[in-house]
Protein backbone atom coordinates (compact mmCIF):
# COMPACT_ATOMS: atom_id res chain seq x y z
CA UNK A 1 0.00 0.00 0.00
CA UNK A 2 1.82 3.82 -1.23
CA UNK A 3 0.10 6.53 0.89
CA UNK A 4 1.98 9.20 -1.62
CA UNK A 5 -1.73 9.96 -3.40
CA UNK A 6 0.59 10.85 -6.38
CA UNK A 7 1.03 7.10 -7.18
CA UNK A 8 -2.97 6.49 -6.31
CA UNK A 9 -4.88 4.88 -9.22
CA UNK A 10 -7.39 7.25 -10.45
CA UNK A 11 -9.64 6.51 -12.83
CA UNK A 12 -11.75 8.99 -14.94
CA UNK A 13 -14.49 8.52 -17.63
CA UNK A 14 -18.25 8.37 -18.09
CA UNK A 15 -20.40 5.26 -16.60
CA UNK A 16 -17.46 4.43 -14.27
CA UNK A 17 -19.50 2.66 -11.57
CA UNK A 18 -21.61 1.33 -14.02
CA UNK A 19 -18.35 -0.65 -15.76
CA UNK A 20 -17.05 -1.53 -12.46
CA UNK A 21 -20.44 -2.40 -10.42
CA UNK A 22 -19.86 -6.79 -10.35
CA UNK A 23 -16.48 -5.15 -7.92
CA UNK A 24 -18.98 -3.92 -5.38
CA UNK A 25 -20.41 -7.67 -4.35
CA UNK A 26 -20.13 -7.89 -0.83
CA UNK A 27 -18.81 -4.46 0.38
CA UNK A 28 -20.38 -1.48 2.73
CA UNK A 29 -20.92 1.61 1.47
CA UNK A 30 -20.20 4.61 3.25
CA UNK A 31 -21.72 7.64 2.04
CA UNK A 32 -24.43 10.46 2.13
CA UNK A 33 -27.91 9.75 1.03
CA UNK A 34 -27.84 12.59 -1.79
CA UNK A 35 -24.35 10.86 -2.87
CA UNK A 36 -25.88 6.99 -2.39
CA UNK A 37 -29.13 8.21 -4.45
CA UNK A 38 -26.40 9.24 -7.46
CA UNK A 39 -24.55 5.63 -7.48
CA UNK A 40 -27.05 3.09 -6.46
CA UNK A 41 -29.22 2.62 -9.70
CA UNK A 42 -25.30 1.81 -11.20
CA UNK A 43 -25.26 -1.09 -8.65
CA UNK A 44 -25.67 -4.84 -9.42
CA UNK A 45 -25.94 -6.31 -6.12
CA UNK A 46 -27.24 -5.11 -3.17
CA UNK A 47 -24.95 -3.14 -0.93
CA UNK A 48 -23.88 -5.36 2.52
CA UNK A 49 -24.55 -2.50 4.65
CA UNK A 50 -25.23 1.23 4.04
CA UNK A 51 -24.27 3.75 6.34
CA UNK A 52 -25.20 7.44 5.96
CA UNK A 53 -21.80 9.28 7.35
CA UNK A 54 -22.27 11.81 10.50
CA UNK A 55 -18.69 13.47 10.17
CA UNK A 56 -15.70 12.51 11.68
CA UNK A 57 -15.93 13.19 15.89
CA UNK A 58 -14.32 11.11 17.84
CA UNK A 59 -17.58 9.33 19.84
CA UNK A 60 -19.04 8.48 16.10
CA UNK A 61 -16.31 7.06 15.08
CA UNK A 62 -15.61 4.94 18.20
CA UNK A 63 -19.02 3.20 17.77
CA UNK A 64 -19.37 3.37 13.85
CA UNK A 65 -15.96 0.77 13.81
CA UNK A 66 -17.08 -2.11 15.91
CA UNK A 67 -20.83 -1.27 14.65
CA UNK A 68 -20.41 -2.54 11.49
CA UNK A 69 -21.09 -6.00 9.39
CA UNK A 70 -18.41 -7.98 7.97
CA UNK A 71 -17.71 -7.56 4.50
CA UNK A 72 -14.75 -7.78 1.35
CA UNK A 73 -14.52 -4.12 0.76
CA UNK A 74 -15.39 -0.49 2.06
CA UNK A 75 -16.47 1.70 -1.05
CA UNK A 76 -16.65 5.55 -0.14
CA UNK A 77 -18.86 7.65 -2.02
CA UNK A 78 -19.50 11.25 -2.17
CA UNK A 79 -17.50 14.39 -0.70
CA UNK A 80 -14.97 14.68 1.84
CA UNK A 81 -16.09 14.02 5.26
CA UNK A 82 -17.46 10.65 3.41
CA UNK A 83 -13.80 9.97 2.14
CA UNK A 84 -12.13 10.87 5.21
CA UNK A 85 -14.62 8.64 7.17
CA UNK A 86 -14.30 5.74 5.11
CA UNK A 87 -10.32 5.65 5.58
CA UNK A 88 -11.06 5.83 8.72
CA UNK A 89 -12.99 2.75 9.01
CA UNK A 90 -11.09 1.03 6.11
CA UNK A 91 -8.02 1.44 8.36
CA UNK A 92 -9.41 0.31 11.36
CA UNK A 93 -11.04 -2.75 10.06
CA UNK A 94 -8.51 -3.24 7.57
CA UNK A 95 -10.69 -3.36 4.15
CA UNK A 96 -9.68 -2.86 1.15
CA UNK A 97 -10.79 0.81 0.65
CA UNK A 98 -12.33 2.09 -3.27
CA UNK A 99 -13.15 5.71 -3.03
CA UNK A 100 -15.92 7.34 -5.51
CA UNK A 101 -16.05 11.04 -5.28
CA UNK A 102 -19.38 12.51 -5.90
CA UNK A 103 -17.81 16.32 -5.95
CA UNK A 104 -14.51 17.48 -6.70
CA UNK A 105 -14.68 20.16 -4.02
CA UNK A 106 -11.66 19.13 -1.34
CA UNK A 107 -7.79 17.76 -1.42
CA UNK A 108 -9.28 14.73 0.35
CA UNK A 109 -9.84 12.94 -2.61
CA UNK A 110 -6.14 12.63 -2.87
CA UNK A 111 -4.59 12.62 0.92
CA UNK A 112 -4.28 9.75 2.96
CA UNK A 113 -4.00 12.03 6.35
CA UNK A 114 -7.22 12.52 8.04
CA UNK A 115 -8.23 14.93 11.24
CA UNK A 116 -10.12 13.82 13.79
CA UNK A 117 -12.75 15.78 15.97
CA UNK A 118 -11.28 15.16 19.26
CA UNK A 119 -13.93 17.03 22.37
CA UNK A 120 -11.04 19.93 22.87
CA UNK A 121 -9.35 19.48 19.58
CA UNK A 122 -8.68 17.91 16.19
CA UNK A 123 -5.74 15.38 16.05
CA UNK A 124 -4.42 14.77 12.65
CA UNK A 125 -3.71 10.79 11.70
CA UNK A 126 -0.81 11.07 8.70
CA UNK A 127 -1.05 7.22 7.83
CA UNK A 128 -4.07 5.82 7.23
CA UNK A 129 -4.68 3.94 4.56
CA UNK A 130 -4.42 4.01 0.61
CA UNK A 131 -7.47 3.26 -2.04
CA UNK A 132 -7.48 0.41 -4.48
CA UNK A 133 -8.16 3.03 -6.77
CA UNK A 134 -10.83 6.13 -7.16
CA UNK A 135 -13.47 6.27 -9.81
CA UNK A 136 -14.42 9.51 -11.08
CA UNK A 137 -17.67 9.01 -12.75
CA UNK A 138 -18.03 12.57 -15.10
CA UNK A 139 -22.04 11.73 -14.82
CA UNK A 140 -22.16 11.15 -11.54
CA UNK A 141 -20.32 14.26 -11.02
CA UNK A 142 -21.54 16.51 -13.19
CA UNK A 143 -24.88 15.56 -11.71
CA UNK A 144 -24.05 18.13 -8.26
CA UNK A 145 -24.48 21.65 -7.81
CA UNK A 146 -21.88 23.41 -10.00
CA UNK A 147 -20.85 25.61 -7.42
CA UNK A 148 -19.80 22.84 -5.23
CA UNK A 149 -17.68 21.34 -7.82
CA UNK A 150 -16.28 24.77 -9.06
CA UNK A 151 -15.46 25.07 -4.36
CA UNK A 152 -13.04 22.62 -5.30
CA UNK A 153 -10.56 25.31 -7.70
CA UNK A 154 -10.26 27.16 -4.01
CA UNK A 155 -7.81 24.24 -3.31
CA UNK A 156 -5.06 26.04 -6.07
CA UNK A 157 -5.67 29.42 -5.85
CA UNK A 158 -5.25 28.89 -2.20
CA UNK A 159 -1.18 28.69 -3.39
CA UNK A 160 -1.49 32.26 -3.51
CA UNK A 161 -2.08 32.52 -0.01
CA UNK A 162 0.94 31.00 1.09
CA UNK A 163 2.93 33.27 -0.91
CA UNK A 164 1.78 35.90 0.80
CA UNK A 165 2.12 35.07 4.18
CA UNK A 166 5.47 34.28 3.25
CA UNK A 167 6.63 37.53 2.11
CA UNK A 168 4.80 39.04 4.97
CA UNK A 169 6.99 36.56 7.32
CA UNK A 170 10.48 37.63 5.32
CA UNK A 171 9.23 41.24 5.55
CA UNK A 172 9.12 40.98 9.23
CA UNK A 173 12.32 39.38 9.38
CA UNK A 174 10.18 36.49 11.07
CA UNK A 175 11.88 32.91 10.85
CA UNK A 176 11.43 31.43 7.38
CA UNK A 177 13.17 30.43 4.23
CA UNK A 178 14.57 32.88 2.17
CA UNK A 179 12.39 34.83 -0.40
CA UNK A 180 12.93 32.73 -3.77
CA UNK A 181 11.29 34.50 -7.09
CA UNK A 182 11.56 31.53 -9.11
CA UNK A 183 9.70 29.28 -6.64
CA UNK A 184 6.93 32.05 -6.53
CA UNK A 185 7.09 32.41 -10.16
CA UNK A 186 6.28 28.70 -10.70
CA UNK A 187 3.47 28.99 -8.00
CA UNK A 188 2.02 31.62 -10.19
CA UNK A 189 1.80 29.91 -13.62
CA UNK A 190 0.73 26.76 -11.72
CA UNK A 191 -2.53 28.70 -10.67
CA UNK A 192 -3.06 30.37 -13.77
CA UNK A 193 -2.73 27.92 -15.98
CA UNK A 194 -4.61 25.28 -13.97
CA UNK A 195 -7.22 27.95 -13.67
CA UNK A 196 -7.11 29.29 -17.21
CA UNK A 197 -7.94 25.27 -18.09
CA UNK A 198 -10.55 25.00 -15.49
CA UNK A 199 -12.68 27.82 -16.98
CA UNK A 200 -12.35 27.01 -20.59
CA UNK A 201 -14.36 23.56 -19.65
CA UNK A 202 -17.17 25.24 -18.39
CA UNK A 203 -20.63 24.41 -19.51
CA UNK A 204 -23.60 27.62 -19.40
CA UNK A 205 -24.68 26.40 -16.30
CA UNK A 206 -20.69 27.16 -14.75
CA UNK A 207 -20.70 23.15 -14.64
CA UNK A 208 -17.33 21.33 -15.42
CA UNK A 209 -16.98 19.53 -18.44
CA UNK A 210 -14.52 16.21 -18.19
CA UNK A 211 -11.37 18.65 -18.29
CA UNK A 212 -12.06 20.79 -16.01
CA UNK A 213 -13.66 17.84 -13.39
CA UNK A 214 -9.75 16.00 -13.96
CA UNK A 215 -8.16 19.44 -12.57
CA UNK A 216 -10.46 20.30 -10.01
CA UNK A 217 -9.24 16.65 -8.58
CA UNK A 218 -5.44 16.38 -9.84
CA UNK A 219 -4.74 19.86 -8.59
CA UNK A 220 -4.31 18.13 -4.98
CA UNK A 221 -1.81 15.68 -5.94
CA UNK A 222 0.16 18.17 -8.48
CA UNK A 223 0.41 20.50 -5.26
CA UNK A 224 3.15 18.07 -3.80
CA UNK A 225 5.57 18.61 -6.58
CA UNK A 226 5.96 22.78 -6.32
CA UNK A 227 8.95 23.43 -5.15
CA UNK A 228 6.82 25.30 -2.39
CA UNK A 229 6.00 22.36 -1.01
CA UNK A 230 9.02 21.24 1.05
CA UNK A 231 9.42 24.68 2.17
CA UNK A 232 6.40 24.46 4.52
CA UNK A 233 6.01 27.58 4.28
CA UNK A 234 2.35 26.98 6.76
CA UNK A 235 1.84 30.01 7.76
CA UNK A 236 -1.30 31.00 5.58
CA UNK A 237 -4.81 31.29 7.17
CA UNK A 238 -6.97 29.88 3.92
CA UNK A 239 -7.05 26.01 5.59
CA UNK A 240 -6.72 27.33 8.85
CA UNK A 241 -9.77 29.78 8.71
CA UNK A 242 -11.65 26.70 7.88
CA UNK A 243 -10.93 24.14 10.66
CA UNK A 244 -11.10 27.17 13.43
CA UNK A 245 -14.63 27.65 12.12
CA UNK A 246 -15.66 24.72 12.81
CA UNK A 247 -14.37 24.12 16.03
CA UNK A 248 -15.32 27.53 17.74
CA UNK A 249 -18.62 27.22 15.82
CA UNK A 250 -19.62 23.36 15.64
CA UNK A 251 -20.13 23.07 12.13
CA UNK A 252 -18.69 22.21 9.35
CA UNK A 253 -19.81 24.32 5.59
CA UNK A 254 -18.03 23.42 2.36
CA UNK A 255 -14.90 23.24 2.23
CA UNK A 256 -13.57 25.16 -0.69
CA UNK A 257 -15.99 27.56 -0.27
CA UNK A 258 -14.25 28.18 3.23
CA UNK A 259 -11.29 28.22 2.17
CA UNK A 260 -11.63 30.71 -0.58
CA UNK A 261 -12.92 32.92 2.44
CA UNK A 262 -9.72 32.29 3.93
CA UNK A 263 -8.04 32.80 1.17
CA UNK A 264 -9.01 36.24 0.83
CA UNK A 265 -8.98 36.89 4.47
CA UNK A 266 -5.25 35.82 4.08
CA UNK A 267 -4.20 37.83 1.39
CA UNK A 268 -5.99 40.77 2.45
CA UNK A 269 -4.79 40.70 6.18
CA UNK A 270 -1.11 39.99 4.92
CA UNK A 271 -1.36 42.57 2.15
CA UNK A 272 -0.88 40.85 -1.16
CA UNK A 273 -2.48 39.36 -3.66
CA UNK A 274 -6.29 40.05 -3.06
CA UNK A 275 -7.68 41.28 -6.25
CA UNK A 276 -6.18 38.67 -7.77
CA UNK A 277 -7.22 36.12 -5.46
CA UNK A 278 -10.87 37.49 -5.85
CA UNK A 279 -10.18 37.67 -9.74
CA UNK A 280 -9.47 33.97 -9.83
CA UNK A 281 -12.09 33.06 -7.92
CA UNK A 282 -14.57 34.58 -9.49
CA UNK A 283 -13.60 33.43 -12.84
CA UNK A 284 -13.70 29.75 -11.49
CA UNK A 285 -17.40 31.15 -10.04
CA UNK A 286 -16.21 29.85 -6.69
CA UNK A 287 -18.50 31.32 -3.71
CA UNK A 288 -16.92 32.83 -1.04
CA UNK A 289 -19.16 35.60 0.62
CA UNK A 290 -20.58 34.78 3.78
CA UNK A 291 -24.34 34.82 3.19
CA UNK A 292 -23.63 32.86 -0.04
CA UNK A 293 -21.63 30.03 1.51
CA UNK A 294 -24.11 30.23 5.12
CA UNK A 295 -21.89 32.29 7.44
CA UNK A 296 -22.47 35.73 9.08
CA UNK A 297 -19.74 38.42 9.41
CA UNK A 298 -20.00 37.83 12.67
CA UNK A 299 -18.99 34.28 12.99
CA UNK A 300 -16.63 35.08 10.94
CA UNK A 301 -14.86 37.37 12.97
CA UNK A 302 -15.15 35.82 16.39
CA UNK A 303 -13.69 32.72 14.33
CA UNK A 304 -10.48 35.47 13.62
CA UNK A 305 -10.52 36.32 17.10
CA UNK A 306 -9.38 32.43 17.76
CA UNK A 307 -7.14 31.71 15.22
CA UNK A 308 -3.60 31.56 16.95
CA UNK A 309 -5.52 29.78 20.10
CA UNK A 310 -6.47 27.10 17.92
CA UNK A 311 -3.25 26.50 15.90
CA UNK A 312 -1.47 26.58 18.83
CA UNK A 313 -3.94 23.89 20.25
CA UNK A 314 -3.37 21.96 17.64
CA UNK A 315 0.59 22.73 16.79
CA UNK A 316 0.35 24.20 13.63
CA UNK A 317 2.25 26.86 12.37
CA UNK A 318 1.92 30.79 13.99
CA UNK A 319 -0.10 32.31 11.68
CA UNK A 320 -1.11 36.45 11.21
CA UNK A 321 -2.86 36.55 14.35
CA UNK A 322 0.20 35.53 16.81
CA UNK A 323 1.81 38.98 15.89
CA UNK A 324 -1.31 41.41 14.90
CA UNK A 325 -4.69 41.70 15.99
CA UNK A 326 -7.78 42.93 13.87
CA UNK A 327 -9.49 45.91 15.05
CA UNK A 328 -13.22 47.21 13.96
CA UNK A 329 -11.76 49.00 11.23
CA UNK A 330 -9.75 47.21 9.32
CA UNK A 331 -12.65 44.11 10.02
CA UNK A 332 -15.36 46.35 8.44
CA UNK A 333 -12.77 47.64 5.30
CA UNK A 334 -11.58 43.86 5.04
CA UNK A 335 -15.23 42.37 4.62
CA UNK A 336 -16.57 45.43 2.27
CA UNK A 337 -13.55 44.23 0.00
CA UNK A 338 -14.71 40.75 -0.07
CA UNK A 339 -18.14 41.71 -0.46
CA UNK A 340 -17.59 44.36 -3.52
């Protein structure tokens, strides 16, 4: 088993689960019922056991594992938490895990690490386990909301967010690599491109076409070969806006859509890159206002407020936050900006 997602087997093409349905016999599924609806008139015999996913806290988890039937396989179907919590379980019971994304809206369809929603805090699990292989049915996903699959595009142009907070950390003669143009450079036509090729495949209705569906997902696995990657540079907010949400608030929204939030919270806050941030999001026609993607301004700032509590909690990085504070001000200029 090769946790490095870049050697993964992923498959792409129309009536996928169809073509591979007589694989299924004997396996739980592990999914959502919106996500089970999309895959089960595909199936040719009966799923073992179906169970609806209810995130990944600690106290679920610790009864879902035991709970469950024997079977040959796990198959996990539908966004990330499903993903995430079918590793889980494939791990634990040792299955052999097949993974069937139902969006292309988060990097978990190519990460074997998962986080766990501990009662005071998450604990990340780096080794799980690795799929037989992913099917990415273009029906199946071309079948939910288009705004969910274009979330997933936040996942690159989050790259841009990391450059920033890095010059912002070199400006402030913070600890950190050096400043390197080239590696920023290559960051930069990364996004573009990857964006440029998203756009041209969509449809009238802002739906991906089979292109753009193969980059939303590949853009999490091509991540790990920027030369920005062994830097960890972490100091960015875009992921960590996201996870702090949902622990100061207790629940989870979509993913990209947080983190293009984030993203723009980041680049704003550090002072580079926000129009084109924005720019690139909006030409993907990736949601990020609050009252689009179900958050108020307020939740958003008490979430802020708790930033460098939380990574500390959780021993990430020092982020913005460790160093500055946010006063009414710049809050109210900061969220006009993202609103404009």
């Amino acid at each position: 088993m090769v946790l490095d997602s870049r050697q993964w087997d992923a498959r792409y093409g129309w009536d996928l689960i169809s073509q591979h349905a007589e694989y299924f016999k004997d396996s739980i599924f592990l999914s959502s019922p919106s996500a089970m609806a999309a895959v089960e008139p595909h199936l040719v015999f009966p799923p073992t056991h179906v169970e609806f996913q209810k995130g990944m806290k600690e106290n679920y988890l610790d009864q879902l594992v035991p709970s469950l039937p024997k079977a040959q396989k796990l198959i996990a179907v539908g966004g990330g938490n499903a993903l995430d919590v079918g590793k889980y379980v494939a791990w634990k019971n040792n299955l052999p895990l097949i993974m069937i994304p139902t969006i292309v809206s988060t990097g978990a369809v190519f990460q074997s690490p998962i986080a766990i929603r501990r009662s005071d805090r998450f604990e990340w699990l780096m080794k799980t386990v690795a799929p037989e292989f992913l099917l990415f049915d273009f029906g199946t996903i071309r079948r939910a909301p288009a705004h969910l699959n274009s979330s997933g595009m936040a996942e690159c142009i989050c790259h841009l967010s990391q450059l920033a907070a890095w010059r912002w950390w070199v400006d402030q003669n913070l600890e950190a690599p050096d400043w390197d143009e080239k590696v920023a450079d290559e960051v930069m036509l990364w996004v573009h491109t990857r964006v440029d090729d998203f756009c041209s495949s969509l449809d009238d209705e802002g739906q991906p076409r089979e292109v753009g569906i193969k980059i939303a997902a590949e853009i999490n696995r091509e991540r790990y070969d920027l030369q920005l990657f062994p830097l960890q540079v972490g100091h960015s907010l875009d992921h960590a806006f996201c996870i702090t949400f949902e622990w100061v608030h207790g629940r989870e929204l979509f993913h990209g859509e947080m983190v293009a939030l984030g993203s723009l919270i980041n680049c704003f806050l550090y002072g580079w890159g926000f129009e084109e941030t924005k720019s690139l999001l909006n030409k993907c026609r990736t949601r990020y206002r609050p009252a689009d993607i179900g958050c108020t301004e307020k939740e958003v700032l008490d979430t802020l407020q708790e930033l460098a509590t939380f990574s500390d909690l959780i021993s990430h990085p020092q982020n913005y936050f460790h160093y500055r504070d946010i006063d009414h001000e710049t809050f109210e200029n900061m969220m006009a900006a993202i609103k404009m």
